[in-house]
PDB file of N, CA and C in Angstrom:
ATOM      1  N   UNK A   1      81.067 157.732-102.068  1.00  0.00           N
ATOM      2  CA  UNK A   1      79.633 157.797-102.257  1.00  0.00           C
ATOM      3  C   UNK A   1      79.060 156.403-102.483  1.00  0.00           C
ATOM      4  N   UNK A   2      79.775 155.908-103.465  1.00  0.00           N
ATOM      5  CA  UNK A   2      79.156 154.431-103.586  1.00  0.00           C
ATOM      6  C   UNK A   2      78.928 153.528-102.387  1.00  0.00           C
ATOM      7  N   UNK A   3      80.568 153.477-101.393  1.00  0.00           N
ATOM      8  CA  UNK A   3      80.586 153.090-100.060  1.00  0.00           C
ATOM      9  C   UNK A   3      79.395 152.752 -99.378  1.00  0.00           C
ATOM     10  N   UNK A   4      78.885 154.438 -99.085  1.00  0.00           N
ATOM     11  CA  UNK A   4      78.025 154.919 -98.463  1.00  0.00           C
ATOM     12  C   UNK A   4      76.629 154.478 -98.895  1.00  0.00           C
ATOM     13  N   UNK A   5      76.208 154.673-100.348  1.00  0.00           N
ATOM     14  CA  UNK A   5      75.127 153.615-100.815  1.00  0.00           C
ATOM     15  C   UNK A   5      74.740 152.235-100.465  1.00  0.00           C
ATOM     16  N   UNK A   6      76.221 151.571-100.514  1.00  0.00           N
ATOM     17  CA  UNK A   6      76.014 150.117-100.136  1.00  0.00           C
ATOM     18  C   UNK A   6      76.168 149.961 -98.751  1.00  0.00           C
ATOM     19  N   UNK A   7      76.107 150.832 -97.678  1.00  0.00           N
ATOM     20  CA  UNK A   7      76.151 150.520 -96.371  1.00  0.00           C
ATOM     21  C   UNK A   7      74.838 151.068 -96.189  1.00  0.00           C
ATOM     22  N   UNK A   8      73.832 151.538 -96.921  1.00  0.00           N
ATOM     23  CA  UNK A   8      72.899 152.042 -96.495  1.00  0.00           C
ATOM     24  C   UNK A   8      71.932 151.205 -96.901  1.00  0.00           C
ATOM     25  N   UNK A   9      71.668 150.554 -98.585  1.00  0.00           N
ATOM     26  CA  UNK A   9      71.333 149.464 -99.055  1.00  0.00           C
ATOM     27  C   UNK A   9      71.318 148.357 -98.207  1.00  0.00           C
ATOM     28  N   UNK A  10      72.424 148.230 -97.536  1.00  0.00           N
ATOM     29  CA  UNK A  10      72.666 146.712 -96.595  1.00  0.00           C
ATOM     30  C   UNK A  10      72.246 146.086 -95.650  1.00  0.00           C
ATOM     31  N   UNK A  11      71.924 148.153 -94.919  1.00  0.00           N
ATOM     32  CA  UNK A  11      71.166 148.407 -93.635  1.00  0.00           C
ATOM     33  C   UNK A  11      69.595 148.164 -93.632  1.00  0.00           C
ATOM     34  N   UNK A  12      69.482 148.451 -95.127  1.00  0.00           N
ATOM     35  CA  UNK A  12      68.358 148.089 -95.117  1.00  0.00           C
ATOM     36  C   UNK A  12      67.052 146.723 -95.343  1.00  0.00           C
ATOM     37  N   UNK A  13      68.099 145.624 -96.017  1.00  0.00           N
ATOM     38  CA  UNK A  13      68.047 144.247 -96.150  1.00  0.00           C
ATOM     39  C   UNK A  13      67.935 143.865 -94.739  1.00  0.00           C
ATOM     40  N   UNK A  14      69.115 144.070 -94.194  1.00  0.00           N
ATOM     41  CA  UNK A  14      69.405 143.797 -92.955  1.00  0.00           C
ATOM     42  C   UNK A  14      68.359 143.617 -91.717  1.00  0.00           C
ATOM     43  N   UNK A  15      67.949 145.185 -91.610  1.00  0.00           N
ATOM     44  CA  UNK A  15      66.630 145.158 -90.785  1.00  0.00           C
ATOM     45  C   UNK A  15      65.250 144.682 -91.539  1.00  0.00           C
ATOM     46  N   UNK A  16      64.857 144.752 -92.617  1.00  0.00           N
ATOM     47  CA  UNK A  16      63.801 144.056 -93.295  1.00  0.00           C
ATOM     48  C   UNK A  16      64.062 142.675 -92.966  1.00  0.00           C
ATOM     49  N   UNK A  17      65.053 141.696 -93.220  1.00  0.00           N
ATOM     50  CA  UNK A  17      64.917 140.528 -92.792  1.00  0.00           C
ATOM     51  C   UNK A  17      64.682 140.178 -91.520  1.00  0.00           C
ATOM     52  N   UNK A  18      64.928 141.013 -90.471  1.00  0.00           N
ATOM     53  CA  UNK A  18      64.530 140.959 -89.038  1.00  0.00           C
ATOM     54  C   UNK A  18      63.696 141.279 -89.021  1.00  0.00           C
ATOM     55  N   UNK A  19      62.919 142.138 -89.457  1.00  0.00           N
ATOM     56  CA  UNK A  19      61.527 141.977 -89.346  1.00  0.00           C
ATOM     57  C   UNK A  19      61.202 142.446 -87.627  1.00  0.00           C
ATOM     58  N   UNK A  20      61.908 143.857 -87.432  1.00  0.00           N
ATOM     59  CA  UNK A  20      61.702 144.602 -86.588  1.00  0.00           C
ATOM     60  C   UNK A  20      60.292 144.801 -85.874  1.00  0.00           C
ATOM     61  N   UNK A  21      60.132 145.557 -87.291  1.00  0.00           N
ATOM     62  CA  UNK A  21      58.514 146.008 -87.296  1.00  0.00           C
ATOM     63  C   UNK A  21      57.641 145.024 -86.543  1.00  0.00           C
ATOM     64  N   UNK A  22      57.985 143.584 -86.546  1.00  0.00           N
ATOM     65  CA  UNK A  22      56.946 142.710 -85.939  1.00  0.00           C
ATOM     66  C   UNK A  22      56.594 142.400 -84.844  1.00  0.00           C
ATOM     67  N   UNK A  23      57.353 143.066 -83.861  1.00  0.00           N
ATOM     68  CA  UNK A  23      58.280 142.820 -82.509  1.00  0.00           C
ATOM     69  C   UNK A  23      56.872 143.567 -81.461  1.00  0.00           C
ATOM     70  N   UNK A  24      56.293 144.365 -81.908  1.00  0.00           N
ATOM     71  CA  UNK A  24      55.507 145.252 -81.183  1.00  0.00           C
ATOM     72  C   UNK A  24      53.947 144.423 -81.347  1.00  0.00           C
ATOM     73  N   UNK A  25      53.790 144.343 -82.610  1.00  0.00           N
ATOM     74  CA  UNK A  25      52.585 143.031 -82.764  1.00  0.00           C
ATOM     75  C   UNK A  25      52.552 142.069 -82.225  1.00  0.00           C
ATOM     76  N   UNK A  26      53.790 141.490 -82.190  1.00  0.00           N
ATOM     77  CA  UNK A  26      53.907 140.078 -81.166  1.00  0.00           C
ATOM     78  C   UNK A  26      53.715 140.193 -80.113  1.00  0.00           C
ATOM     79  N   UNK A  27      53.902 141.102 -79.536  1.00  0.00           N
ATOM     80  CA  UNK A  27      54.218 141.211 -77.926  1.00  0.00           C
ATOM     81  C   UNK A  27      52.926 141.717 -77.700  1.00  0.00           C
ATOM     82  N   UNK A  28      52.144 142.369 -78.266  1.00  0.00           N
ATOM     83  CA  UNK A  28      50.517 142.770 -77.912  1.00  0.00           C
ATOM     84  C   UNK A  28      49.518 141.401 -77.958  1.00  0.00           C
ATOM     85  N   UNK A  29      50.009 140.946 -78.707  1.00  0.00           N
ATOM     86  CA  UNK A  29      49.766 139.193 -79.104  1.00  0.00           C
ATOM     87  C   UNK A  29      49.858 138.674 -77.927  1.00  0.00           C
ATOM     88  N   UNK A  30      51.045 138.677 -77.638  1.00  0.00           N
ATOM     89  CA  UNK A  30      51.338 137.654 -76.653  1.00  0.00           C
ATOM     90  C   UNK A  30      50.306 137.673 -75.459  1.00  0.00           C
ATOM     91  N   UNK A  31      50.605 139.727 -75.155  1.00  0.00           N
ATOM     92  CA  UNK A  31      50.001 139.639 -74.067  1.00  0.00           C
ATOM     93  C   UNK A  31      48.472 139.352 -73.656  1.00  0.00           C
ATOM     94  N   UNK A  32      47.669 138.911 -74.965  1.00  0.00           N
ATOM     95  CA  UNK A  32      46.672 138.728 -75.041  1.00  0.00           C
ATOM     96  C   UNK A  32      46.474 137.077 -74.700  1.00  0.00           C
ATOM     97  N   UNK A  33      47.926 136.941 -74.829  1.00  0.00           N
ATOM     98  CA  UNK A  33      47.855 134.951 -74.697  1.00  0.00           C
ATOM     99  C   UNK A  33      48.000 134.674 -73.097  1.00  0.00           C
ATOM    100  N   UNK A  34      48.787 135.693 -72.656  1.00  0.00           N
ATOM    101  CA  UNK A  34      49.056 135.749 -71.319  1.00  0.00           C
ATOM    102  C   UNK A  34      47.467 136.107 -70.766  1.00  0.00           C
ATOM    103  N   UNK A  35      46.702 136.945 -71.462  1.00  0.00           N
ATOM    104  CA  UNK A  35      45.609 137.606 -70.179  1.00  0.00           C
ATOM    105  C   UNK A  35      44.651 136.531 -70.563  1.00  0.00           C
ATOM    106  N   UNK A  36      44.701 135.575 -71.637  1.00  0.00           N
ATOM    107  CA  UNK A  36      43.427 135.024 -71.901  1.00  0.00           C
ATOM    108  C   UNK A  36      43.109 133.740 -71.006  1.00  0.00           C
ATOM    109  N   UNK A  37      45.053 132.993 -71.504  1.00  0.00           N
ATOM    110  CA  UNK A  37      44.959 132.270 -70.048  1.00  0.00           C
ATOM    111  C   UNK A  37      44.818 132.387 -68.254  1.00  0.00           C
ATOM    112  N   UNK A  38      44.941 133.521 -68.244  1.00  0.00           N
ATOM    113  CA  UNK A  38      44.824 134.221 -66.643  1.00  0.00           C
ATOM    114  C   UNK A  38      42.948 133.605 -66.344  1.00  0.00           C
ATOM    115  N   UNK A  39      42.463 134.710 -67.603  1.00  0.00           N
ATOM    116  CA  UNK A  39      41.078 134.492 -67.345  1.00  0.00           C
ATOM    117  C   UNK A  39      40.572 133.263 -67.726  1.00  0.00           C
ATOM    118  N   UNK A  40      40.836 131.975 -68.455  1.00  0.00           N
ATOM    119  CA  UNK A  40      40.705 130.563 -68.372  1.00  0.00           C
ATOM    120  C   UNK A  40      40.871 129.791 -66.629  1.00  0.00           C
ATOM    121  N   UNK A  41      42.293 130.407 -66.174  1.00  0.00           N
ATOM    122  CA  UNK A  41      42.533 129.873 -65.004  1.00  0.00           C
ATOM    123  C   UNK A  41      41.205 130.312 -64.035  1.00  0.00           C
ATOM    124  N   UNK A  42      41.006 131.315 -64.291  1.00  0.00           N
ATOM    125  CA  UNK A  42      39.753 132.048 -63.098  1.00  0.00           C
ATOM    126  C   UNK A  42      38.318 131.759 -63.407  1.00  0.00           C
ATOM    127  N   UNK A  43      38.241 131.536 -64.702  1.00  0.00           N
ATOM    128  CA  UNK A  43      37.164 131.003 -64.868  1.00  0.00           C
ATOM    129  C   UNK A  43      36.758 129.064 -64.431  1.00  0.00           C
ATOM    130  N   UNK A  44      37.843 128.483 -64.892  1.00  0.00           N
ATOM    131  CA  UNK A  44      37.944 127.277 -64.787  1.00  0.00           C
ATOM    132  C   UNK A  44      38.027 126.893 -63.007  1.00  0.00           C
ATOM    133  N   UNK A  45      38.866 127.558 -62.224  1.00  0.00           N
ATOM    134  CA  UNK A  45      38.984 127.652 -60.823  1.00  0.00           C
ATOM    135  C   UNK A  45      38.769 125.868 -60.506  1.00  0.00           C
ATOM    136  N   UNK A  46      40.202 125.213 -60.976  1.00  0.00           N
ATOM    137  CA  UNK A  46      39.872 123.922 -60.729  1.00  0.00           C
ATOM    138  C   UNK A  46      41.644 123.707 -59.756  1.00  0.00           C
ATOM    139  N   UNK A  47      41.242 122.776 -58.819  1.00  0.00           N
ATOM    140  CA  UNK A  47      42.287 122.708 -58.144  1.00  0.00           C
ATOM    141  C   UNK A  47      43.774 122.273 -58.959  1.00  0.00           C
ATOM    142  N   UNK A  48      45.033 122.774 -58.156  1.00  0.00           N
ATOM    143  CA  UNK A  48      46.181 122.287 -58.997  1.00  0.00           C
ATOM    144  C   UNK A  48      46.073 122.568 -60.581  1.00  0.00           C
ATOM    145  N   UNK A  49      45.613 123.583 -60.628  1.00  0.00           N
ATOM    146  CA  UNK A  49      45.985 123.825 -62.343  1.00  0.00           C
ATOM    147  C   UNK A  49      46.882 125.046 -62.862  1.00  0.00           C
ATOM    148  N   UNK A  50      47.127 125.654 -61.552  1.00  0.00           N
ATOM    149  CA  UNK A  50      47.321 126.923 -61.687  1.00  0.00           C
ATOM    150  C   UNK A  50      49.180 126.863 -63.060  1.00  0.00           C
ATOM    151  N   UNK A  51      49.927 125.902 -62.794  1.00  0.00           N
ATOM    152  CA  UNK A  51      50.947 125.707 -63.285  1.00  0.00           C
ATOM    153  C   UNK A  51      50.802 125.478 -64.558  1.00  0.00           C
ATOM    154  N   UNK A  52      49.958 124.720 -64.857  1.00  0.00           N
ATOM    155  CA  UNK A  52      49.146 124.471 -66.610  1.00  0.00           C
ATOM    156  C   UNK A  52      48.827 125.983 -66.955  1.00  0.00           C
ATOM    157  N   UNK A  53      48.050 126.689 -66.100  1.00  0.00           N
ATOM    158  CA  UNK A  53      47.982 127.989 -66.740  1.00  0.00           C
ATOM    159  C   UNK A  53      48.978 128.850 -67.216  1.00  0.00           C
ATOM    160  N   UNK A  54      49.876 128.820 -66.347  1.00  0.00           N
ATOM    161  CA  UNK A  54      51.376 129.712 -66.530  1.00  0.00           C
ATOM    162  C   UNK A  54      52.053 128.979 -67.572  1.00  0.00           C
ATOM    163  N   UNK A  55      52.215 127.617 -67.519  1.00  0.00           N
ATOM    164  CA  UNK A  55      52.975 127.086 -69.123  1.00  0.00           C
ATOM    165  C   UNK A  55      52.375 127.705 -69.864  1.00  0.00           C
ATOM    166  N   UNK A  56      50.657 127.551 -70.321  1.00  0.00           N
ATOM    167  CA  UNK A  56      49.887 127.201 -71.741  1.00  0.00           C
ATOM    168  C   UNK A  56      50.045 128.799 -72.173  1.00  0.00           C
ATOM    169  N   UNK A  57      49.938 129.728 -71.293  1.00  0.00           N
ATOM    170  CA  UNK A  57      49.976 131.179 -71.529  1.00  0.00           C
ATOM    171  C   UNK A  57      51.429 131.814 -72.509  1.00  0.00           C
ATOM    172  N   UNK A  58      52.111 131.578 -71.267  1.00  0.00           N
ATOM    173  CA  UNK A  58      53.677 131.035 -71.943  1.00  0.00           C
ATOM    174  C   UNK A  58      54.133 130.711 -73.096  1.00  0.00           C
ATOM    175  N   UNK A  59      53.770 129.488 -72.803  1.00  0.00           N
ATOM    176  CA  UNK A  59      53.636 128.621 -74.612  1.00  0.00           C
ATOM    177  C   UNK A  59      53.117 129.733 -75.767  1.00  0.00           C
ATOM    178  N   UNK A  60      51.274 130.020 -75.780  1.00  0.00           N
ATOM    179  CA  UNK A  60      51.121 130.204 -76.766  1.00  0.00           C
ATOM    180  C   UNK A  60      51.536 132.158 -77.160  1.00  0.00           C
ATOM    181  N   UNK A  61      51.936 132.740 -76.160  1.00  0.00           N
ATOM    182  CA  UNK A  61      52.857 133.613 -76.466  1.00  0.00           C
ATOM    183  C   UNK A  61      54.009 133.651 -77.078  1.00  0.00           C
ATOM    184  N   UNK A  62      54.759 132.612 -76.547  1.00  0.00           N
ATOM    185  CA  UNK A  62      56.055 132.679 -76.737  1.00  0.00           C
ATOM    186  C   UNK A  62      55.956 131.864 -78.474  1.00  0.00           C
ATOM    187  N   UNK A  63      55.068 131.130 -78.699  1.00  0.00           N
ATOM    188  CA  UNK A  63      54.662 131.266 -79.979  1.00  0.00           C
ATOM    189  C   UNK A  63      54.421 131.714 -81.468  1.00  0.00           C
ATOM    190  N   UNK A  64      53.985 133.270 -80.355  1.00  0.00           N
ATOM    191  CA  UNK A  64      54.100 134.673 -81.412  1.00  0.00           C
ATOM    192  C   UNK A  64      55.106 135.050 -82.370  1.00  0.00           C
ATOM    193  N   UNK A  65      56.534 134.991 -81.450  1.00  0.00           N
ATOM    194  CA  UNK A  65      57.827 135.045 -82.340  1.00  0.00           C
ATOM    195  C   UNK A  65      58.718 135.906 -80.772  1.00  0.00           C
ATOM    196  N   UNK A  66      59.587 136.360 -81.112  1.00  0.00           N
ATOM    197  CA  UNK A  66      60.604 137.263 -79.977  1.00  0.00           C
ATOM    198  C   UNK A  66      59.387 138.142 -79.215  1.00  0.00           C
ATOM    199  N   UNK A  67      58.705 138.902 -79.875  1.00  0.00           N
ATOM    200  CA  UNK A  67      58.140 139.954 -79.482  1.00  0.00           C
ATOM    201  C   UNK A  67      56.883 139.202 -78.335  1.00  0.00           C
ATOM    202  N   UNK A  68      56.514 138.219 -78.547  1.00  0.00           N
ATOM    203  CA  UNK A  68      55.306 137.257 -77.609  1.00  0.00           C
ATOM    204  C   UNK A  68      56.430 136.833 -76.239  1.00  0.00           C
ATOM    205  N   UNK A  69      57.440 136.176 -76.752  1.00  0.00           N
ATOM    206  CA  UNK A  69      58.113 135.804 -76.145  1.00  0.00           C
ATOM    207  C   UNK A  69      58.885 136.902 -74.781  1.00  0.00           C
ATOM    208  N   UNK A  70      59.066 138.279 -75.096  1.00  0.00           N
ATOM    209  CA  UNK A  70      59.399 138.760 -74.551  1.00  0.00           C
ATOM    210  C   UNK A  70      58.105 139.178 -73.566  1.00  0.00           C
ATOM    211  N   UNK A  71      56.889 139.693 -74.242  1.00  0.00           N
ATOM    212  CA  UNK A  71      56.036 140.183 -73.301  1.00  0.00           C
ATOM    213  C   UNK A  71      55.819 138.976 -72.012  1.00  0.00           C
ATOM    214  N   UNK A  72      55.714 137.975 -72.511  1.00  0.00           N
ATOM    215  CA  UNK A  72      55.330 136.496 -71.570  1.00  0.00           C
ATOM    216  C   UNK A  72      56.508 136.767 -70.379  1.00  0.00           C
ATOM    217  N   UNK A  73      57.575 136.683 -70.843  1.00  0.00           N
ATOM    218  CA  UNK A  73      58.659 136.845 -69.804  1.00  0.00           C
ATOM    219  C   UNK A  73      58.079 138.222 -69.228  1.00  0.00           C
ATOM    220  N   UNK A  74      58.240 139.431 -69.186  1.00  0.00           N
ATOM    221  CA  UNK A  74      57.967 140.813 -68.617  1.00  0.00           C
ATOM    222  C   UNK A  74      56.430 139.908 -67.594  1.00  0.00           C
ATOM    223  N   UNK A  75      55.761 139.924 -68.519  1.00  0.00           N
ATOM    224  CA  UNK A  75      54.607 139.655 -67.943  1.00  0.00           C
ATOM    225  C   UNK A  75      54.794 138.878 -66.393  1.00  0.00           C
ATOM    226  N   UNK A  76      55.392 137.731 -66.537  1.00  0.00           N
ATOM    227  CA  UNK A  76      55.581 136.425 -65.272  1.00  0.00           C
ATOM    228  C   UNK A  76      56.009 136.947 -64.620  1.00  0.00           C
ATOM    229  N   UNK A  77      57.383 137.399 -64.869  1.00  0.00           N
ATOM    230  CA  UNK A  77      58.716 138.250 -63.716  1.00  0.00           C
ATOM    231  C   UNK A  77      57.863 139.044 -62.737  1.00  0.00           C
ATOM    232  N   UNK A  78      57.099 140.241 -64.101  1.00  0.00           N
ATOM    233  CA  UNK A  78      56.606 141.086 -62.899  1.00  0.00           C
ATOM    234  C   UNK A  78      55.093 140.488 -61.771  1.00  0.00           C
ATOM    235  N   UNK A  79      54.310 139.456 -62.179  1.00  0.00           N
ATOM    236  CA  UNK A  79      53.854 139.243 -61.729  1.00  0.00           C
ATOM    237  C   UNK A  79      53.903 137.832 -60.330  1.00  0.00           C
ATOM    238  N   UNK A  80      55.204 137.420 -60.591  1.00  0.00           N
ATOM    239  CA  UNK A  80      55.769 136.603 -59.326  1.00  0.00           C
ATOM    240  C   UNK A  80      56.367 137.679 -58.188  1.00  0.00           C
ATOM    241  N   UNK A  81      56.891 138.655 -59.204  1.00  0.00           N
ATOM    242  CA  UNK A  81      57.860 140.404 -58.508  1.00  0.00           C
ATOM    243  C   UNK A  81      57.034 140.336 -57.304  1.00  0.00           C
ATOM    244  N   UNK A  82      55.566 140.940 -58.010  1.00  0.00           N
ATOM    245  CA  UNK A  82      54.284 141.348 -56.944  1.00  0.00           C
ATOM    246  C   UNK A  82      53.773 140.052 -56.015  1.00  0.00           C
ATOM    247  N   UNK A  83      53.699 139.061 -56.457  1.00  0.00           N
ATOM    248  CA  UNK A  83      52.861 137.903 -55.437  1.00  0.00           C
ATOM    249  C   UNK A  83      54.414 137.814 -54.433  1.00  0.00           C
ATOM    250  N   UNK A  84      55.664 137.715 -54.735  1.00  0.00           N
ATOM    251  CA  UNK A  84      56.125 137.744 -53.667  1.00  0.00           C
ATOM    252  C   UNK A  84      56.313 138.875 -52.368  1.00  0.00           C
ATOM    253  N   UNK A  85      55.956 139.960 -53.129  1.00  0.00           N
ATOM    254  CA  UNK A  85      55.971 141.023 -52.004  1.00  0.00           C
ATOM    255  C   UNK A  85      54.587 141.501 -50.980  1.00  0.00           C
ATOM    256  N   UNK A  86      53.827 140.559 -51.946  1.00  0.00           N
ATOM    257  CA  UNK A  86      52.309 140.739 -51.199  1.00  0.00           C
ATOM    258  C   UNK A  86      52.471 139.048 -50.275  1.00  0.00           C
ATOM    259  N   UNK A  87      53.823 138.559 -50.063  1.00  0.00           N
ATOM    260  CA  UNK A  87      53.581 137.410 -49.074  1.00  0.00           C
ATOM    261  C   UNK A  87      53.328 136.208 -49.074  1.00  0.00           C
ATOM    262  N   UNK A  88      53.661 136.008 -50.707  1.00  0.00           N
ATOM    263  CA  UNK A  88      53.074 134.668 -50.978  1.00  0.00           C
ATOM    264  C   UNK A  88      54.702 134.233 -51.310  1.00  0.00           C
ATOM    265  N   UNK A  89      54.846 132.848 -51.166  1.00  0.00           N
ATOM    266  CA  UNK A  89      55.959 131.848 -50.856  1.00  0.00           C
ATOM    267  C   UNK A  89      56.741 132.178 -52.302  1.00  0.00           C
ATOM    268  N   UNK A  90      58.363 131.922 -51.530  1.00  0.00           N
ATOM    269  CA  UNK A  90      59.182 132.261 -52.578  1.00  0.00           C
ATOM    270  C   UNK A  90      59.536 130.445 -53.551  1.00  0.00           C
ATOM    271  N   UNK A  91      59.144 129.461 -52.193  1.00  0.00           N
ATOM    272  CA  UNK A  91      58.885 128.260 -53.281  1.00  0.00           C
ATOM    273  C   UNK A  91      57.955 128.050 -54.116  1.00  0.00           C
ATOM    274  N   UNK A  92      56.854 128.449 -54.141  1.00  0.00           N
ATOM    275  CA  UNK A  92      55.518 128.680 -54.858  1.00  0.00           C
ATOM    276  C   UNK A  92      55.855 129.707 -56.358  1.00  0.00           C
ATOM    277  N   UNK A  93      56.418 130.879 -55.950  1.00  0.00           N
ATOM    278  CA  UNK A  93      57.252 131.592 -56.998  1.00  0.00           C
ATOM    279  C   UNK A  93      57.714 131.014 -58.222  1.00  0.00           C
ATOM    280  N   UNK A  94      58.454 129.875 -57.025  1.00  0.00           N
ATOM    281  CA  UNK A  94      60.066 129.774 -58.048  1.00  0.00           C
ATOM    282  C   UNK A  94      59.021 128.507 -59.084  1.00  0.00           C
ATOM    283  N   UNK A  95      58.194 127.804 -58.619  1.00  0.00           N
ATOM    284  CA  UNK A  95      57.261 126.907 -58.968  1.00  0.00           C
ATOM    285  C   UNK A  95      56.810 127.535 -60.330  1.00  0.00           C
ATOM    286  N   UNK A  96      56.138 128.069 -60.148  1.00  0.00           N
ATOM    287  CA  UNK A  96      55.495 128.779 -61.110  1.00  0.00           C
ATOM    288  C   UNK A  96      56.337 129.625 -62.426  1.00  0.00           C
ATOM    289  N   UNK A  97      57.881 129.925 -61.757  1.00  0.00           N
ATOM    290  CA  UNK A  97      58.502 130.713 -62.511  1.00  0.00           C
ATOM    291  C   UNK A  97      59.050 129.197 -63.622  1.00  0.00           C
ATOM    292  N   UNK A  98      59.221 127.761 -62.921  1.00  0.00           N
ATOM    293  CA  UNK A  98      59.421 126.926 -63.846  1.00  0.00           C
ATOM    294  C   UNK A  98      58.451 126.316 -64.785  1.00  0.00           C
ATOM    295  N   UNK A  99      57.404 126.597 -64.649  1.00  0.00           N
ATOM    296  CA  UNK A  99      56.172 126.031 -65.204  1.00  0.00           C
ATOM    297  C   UNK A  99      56.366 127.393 -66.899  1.00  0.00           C
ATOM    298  N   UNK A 100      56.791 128.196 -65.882  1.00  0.00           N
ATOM    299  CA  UNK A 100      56.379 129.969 -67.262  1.00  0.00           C
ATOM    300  C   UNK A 100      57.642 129.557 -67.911  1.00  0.00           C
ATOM    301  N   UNK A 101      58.689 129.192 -67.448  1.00  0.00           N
ATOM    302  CA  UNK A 101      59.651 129.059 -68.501  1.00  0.00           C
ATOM    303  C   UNK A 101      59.903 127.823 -69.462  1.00  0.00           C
ATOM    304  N   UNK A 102      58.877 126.822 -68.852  1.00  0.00           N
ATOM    305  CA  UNK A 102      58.689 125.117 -69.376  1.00  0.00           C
ATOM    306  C   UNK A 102      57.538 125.789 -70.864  1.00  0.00           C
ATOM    307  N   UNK A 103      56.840 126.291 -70.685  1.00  0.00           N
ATOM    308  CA  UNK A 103      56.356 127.028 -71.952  1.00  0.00           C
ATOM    309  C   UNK A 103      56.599 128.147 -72.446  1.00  0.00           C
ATOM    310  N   UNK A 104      57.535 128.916 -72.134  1.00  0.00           N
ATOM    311  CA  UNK A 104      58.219 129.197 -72.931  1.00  0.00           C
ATOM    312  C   UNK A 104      59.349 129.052 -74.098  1.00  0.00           C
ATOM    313  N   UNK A 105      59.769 128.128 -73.718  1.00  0.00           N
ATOM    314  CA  UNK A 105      60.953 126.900 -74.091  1.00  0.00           C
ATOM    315  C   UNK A 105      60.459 126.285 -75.237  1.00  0.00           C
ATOM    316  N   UNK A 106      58.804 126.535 -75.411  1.00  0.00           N
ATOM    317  CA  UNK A 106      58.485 125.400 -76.643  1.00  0.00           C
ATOM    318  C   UNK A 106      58.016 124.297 -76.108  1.00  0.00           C
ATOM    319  N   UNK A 107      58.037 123.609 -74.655  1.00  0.00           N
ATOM    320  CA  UNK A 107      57.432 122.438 -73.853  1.00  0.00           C
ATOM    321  C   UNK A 107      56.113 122.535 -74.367  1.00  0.00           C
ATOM    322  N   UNK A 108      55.286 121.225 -74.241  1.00  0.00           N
ATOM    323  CA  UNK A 108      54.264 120.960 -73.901  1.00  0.00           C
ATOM    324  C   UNK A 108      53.427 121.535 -72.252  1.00  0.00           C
ATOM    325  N   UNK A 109      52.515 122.818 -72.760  1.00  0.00           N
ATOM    326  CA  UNK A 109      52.098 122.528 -71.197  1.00  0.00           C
ATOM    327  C   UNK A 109      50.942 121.750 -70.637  1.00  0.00           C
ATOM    328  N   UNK A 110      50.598 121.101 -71.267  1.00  0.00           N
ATOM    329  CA  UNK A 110      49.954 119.747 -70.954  1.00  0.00           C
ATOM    330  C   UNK A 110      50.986 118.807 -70.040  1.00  0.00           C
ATOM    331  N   UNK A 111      52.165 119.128 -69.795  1.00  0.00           N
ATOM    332  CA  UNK A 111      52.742 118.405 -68.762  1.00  0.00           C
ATOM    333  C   UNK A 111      52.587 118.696 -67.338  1.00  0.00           C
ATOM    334  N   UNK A 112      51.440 119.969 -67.161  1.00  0.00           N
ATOM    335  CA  UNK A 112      51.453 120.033 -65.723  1.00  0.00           C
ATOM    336  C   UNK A 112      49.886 120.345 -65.656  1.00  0.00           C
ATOM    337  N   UNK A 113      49.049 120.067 -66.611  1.00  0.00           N
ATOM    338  CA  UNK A 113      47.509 119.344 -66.643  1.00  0.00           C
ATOM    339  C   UNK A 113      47.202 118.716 -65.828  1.00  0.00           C
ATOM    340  N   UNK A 114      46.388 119.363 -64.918  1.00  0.00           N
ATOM    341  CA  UNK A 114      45.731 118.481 -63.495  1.00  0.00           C
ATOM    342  C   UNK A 114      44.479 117.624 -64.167  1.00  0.00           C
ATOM    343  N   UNK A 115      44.532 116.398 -63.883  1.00  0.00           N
ATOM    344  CA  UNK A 115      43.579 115.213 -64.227  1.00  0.00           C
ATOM    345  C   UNK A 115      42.424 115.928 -64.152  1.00  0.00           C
ATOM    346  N   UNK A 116      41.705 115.777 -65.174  1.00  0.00           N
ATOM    347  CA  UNK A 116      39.873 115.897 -64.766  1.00  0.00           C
ATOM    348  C   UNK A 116      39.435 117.443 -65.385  1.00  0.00           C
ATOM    349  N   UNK A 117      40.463 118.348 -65.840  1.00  0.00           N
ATOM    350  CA  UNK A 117      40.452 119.508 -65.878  1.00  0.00           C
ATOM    351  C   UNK A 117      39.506 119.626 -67.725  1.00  0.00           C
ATOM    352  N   UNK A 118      38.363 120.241 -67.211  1.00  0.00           N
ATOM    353  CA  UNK A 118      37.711 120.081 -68.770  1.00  0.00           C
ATOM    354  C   UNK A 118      38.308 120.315 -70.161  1.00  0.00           C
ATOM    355  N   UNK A 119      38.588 119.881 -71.139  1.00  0.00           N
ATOM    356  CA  UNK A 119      38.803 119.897 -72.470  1.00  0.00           C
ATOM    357  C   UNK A 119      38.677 121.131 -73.063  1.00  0.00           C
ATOM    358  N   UNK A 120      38.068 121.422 -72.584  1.00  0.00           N
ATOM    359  CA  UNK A 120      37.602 123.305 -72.887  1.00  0.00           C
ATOM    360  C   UNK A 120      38.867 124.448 -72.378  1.00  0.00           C
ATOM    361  N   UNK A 121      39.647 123.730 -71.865  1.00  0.00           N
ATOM    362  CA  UNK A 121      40.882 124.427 -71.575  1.00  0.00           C
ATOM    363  C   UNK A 121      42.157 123.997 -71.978  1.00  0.00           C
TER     364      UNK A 121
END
């Protein structure tokens, strides 16, 4: 019985320090970091920026904690998934798939900031 107490006690430290529970917040988070930059990119509609968008989105998801981090990934995958099957270039893809994982990583995405691009973004 005691055993059994302290494996249940343990279980429960255990997952409280992971901090489970947070995993679902983050990732609603995230995906809000992901759609906000989408709509920055479309609003802004400035040439060569599109890669700054996919880092900074990235970035400030993956920010969130695991749970940001994961939606950002789901998010990119499936949306390179679709631009490649609707015909758009698998080098352009793979482009973009390094830009989403350069902010995800924790990079700066100010490293793929097209000159001239307003401050407001």
């Amino acid at each position: 019985m005691k055993l059994l107490v302290a494996g249940i006690f343990l279980i429960l430290i255990v997952e409280t320090n992971a901090q489970w529970y947070n995993f679902p917040i983050e990732a609603a988070k995230g995906a809000g970091d992901m759609w906000r930059a989408y709509s920055d990119m479309r609003e802004a509609n400035w040439k060569d920026s599109d890669k700054y968008f996919h880092a900074r989105g990235n970035s400030d998801a993956a920010q969130r904690g695991a749970g940001g981090r994961w939606a950002a990934e789901v998010i990119s995958n499936t949306r390179e998934w679709v631009q490649e099957r609707l015909g758009h270039g698998a080098e352009d893809s793979e482009a973009d798939q390094a830009a989403n994982r350069w902010g995800r990583d924790g990079n700066d995405p100010n490293h793929f900031r097209p000159e001239g691009l307003p401050n407001k973004y």
